[in-house]
PDB file of N, CA and C in Angstrom:
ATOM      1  N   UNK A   1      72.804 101.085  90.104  1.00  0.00           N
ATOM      2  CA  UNK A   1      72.393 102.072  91.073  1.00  0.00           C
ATOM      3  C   UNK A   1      71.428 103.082  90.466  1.00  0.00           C
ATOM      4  N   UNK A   2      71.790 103.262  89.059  1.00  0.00           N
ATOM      5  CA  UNK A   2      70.579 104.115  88.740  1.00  0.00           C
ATOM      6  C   UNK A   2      69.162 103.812  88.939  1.00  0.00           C
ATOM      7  N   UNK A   3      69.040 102.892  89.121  1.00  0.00           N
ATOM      8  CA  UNK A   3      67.421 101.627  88.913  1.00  0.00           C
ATOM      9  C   UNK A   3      67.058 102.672  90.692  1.00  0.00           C
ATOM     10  N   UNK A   4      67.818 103.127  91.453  1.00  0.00           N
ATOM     11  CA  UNK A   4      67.407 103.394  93.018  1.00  0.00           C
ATOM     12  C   UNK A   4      66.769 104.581  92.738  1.00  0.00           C
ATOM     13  N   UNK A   5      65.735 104.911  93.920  1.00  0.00           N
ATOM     14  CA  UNK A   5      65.205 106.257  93.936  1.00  0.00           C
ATOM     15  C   UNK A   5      66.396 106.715  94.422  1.00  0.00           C
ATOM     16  N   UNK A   6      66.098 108.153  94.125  1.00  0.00           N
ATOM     17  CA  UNK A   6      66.986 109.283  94.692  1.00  0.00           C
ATOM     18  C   UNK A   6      67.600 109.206  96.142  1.00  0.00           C
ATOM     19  N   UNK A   7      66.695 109.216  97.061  1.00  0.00           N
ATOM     20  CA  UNK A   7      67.262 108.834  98.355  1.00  0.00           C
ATOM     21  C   UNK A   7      67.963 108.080  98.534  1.00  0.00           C
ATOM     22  N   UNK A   8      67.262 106.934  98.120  1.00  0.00           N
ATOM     23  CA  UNK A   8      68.020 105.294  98.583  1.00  0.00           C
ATOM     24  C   UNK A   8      69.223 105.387  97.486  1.00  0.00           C
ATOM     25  N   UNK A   9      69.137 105.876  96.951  1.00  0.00           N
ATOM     26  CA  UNK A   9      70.780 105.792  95.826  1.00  0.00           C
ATOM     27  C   UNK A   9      71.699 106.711  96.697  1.00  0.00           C
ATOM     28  N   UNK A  10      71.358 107.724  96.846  1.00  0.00           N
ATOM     29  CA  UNK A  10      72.203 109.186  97.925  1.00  0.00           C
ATOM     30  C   UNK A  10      72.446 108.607  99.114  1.00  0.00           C
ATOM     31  N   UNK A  11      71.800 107.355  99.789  1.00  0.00           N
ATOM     32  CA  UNK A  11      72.299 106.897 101.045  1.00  0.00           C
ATOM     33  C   UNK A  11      73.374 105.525 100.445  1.00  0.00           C
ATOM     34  N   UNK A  12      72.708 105.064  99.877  1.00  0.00           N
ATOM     35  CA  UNK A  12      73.608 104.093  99.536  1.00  0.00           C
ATOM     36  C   UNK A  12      75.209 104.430  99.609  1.00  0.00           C
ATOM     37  N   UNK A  13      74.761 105.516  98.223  1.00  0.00           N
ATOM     38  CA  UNK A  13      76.759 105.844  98.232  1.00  0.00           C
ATOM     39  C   UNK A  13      77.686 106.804  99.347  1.00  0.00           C
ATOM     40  N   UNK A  14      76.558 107.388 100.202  1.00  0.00           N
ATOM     41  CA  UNK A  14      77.663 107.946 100.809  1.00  0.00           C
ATOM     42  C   UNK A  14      77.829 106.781 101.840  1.00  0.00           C
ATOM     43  N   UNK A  15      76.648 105.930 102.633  1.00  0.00           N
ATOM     44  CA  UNK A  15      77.423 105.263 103.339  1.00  0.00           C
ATOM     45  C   UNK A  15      78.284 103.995 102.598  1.00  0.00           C
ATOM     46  N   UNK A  16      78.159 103.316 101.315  1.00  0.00           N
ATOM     47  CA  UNK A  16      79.244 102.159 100.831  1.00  0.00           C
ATOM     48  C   UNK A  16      80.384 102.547 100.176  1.00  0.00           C
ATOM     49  N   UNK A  17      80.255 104.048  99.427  1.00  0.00           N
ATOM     50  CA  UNK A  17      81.014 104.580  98.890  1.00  0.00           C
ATOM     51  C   UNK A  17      81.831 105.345  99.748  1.00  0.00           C
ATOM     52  N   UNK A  18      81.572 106.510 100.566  1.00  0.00           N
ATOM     53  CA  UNK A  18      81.928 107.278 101.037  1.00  0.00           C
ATOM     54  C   UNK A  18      82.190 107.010 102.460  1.00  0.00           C
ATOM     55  N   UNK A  19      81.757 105.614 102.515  1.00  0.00           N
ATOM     56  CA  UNK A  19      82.417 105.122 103.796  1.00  0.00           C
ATOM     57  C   UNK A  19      81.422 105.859 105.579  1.00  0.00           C
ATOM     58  N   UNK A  20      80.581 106.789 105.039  1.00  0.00           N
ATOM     59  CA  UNK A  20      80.142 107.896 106.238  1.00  0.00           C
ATOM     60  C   UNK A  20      79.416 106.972 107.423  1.00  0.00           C
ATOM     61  N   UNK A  21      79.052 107.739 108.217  1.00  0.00           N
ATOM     62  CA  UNK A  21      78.519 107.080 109.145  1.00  0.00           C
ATOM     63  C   UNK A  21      76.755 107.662 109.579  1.00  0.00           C
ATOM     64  N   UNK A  22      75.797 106.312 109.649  1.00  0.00           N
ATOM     65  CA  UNK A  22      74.313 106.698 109.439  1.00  0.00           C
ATOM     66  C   UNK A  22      74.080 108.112 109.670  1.00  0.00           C
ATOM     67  N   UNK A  23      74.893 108.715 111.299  1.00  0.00           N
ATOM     68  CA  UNK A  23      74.633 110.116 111.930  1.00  0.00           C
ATOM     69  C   UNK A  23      75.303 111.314 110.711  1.00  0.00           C
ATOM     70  N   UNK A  24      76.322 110.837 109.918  1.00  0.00           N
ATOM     71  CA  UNK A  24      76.586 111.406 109.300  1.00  0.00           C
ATOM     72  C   UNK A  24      75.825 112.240 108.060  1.00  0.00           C
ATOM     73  N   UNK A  25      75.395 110.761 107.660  1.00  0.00           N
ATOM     74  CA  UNK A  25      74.596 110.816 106.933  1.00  0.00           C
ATOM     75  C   UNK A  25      73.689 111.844 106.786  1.00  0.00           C
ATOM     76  N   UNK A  26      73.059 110.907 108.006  1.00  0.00           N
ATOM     77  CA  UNK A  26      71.465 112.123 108.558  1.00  0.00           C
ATOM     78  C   UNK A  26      72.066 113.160 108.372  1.00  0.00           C
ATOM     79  N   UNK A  27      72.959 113.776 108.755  1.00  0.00           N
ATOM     80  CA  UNK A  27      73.242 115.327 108.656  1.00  0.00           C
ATOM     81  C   UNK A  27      73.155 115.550 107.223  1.00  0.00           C
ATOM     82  N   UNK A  28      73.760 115.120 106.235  1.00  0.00           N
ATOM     83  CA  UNK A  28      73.986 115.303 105.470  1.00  0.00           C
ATOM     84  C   UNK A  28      72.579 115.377 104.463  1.00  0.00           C
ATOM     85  N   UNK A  29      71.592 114.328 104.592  1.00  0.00           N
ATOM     86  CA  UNK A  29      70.418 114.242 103.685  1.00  0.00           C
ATOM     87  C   UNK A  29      69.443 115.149 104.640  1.00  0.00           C
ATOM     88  N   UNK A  30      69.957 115.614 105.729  1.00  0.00           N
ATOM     89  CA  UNK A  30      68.690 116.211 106.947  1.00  0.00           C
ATOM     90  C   UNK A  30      67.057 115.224 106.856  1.00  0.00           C
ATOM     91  N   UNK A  31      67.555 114.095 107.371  1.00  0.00           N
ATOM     92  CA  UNK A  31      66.464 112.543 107.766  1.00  0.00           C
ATOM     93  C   UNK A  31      66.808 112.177 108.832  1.00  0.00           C
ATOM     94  N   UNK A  32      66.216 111.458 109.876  1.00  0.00           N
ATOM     95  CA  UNK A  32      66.577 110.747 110.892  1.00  0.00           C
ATOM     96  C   UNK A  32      67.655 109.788 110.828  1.00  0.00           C
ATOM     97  N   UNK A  33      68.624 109.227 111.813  1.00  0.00           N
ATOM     98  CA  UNK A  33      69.529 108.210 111.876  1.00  0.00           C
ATOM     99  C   UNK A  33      68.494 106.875 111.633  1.00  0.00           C
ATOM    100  N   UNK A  34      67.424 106.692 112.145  1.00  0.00           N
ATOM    101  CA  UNK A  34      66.004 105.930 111.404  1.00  0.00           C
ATOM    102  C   UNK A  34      65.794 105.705 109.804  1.00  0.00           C
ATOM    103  N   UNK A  35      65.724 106.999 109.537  1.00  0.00           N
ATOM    104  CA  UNK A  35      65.430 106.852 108.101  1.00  0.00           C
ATOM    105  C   UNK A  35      66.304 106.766 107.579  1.00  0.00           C
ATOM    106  N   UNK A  36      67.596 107.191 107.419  1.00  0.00           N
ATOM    107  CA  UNK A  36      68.846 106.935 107.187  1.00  0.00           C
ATOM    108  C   UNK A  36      68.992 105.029 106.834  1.00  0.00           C
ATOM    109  N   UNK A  37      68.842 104.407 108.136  1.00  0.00           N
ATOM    110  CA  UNK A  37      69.004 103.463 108.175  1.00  0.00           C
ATOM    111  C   UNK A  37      68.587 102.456 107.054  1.00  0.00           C
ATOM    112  N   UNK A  38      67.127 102.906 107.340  1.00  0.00           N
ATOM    113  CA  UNK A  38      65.721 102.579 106.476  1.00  0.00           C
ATOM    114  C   UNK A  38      65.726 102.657 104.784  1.00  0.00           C
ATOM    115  N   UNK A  39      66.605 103.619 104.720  1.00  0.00           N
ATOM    116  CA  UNK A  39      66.906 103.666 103.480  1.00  0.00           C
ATOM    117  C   UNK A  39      67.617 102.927 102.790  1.00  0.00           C
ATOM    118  N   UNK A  40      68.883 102.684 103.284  1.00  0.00           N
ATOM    119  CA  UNK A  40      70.168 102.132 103.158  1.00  0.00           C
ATOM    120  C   UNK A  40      69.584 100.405 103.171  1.00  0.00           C
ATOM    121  N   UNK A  41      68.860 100.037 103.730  1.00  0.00           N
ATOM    122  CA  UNK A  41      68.065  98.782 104.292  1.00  0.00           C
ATOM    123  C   UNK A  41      67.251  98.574 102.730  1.00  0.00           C
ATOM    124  N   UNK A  42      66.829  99.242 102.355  1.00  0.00           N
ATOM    125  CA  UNK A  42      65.863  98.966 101.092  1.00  0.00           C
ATOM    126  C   UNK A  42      66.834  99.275  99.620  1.00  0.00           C
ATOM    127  N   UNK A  43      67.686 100.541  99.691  1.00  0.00           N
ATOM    128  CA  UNK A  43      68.335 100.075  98.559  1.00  0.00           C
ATOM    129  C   UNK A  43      69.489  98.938  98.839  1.00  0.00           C
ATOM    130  N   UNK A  44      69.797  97.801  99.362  1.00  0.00           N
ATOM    131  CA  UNK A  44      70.248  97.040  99.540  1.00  0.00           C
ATOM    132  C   UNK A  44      69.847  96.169  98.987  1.00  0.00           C
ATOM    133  N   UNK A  45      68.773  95.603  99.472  1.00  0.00           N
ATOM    134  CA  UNK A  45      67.628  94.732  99.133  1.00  0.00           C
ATOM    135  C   UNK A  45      67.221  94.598  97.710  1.00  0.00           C
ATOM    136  N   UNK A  46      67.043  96.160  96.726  1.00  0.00           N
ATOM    137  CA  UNK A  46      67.165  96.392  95.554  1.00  0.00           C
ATOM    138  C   UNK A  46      68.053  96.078  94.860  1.00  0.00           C
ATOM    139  N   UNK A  47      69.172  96.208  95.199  1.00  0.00           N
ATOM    140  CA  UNK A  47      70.872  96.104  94.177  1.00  0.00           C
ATOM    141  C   UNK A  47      70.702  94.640  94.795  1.00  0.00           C
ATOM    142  N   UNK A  48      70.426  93.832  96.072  1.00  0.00           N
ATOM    143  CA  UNK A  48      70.445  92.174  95.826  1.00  0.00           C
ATOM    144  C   UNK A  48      70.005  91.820  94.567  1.00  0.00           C
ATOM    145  N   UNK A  49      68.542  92.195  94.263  1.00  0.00           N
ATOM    146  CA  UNK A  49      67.531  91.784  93.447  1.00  0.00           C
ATOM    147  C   UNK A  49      67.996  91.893  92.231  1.00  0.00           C
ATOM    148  N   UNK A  50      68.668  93.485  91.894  1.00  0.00           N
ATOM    149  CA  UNK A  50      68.952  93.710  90.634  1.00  0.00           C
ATOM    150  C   UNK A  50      70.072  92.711  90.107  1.00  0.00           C
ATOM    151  N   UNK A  51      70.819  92.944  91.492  1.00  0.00           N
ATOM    152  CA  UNK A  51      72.558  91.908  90.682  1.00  0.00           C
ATOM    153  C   UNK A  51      71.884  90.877  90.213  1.00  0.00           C
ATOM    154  N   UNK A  52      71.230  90.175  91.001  1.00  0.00           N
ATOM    155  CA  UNK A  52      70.618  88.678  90.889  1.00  0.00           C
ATOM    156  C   UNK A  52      69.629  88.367  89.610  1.00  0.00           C
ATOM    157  N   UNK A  53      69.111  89.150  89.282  1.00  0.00           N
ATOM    158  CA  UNK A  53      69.060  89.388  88.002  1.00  0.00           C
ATOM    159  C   UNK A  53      69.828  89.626  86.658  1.00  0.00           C
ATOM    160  N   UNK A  54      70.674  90.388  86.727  1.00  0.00           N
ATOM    161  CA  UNK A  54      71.803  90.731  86.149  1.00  0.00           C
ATOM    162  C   UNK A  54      73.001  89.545  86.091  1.00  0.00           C
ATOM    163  N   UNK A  55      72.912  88.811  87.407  1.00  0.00           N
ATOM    164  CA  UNK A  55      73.967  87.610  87.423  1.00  0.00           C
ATOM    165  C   UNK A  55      73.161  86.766  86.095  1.00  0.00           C
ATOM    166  N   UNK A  56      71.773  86.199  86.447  1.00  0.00           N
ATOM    167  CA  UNK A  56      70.852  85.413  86.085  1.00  0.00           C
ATOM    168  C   UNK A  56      71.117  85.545  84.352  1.00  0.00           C
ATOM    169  N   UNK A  57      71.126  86.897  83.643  1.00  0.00           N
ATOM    170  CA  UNK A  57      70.831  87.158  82.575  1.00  0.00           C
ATOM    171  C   UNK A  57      72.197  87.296  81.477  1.00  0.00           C
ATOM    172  N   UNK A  58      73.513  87.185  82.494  1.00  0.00           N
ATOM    173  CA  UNK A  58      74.718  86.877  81.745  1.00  0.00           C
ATOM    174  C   UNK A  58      75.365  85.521  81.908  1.00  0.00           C
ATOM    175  N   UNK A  59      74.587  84.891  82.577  1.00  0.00           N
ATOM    176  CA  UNK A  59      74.814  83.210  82.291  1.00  0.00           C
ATOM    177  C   UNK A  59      73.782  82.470  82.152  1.00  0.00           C
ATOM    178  N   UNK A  60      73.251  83.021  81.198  1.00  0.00           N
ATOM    179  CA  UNK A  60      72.308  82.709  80.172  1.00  0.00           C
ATOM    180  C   UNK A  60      70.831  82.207  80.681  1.00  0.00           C
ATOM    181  N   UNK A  61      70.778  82.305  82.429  1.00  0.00           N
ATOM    182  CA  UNK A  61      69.310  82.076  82.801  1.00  0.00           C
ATOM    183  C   UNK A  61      68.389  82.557  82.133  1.00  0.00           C
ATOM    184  N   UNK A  62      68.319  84.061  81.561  1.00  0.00           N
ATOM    185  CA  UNK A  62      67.061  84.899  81.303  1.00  0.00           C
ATOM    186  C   UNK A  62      67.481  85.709  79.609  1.00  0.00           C
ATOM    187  N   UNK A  63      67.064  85.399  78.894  1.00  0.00           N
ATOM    188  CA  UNK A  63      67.015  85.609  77.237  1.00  0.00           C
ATOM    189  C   UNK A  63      67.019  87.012  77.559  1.00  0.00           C
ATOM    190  N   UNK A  64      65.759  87.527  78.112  1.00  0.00           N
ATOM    191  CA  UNK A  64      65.295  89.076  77.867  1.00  0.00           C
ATOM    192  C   UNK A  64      65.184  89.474  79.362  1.00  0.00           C
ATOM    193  N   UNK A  65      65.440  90.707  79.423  1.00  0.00           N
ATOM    194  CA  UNK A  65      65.061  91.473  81.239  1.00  0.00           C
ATOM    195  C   UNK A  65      64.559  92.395  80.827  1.00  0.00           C
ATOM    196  N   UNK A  66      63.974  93.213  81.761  1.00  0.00           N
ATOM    197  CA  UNK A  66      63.990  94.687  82.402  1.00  0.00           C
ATOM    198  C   UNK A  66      63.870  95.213  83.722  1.00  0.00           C
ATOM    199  N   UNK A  67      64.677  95.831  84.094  1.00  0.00           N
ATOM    200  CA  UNK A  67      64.647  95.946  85.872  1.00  0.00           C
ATOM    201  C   UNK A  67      63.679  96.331  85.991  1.00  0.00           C
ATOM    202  N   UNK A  68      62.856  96.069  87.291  1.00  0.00           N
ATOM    203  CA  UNK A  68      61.939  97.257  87.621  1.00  0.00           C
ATOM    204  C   UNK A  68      61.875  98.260  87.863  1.00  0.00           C
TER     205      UNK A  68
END
């Protein structure tokens, strides 16, 4: 999760962690239930990529990494 920008990490955990809800959210980061969404939508997509990498590189697919 560190690899996330600020936002998309701050939406991430309150809505997977903290269980909240998008409207909640929004209140909480003061962004649209949109961007909220939008966010949550892209660091998703990121932590796919990263695990999948990370899966890749402890069963021995990939010698060397670096996240992006």
């Amino acid at each position: 999760m560190k690899k996330l920008p600020p936002k998309q990490r701050a939406v991430f955990i309150l809505k997977h962690y903290d269980e909240l809800s998008n409207e909640e959210i929004a209140q909480i980061v003061g962004k649209s239930v949109g961007a909220v969404k939008a966010n949550y939508f892209q660091a998703l997509q990121k932590m796919k990529k990263y695990l999948a990498l990370w899966k890749s590189v402890i069963t021995g697919g990939v010698k060397e990494y670096e996240l992006p």
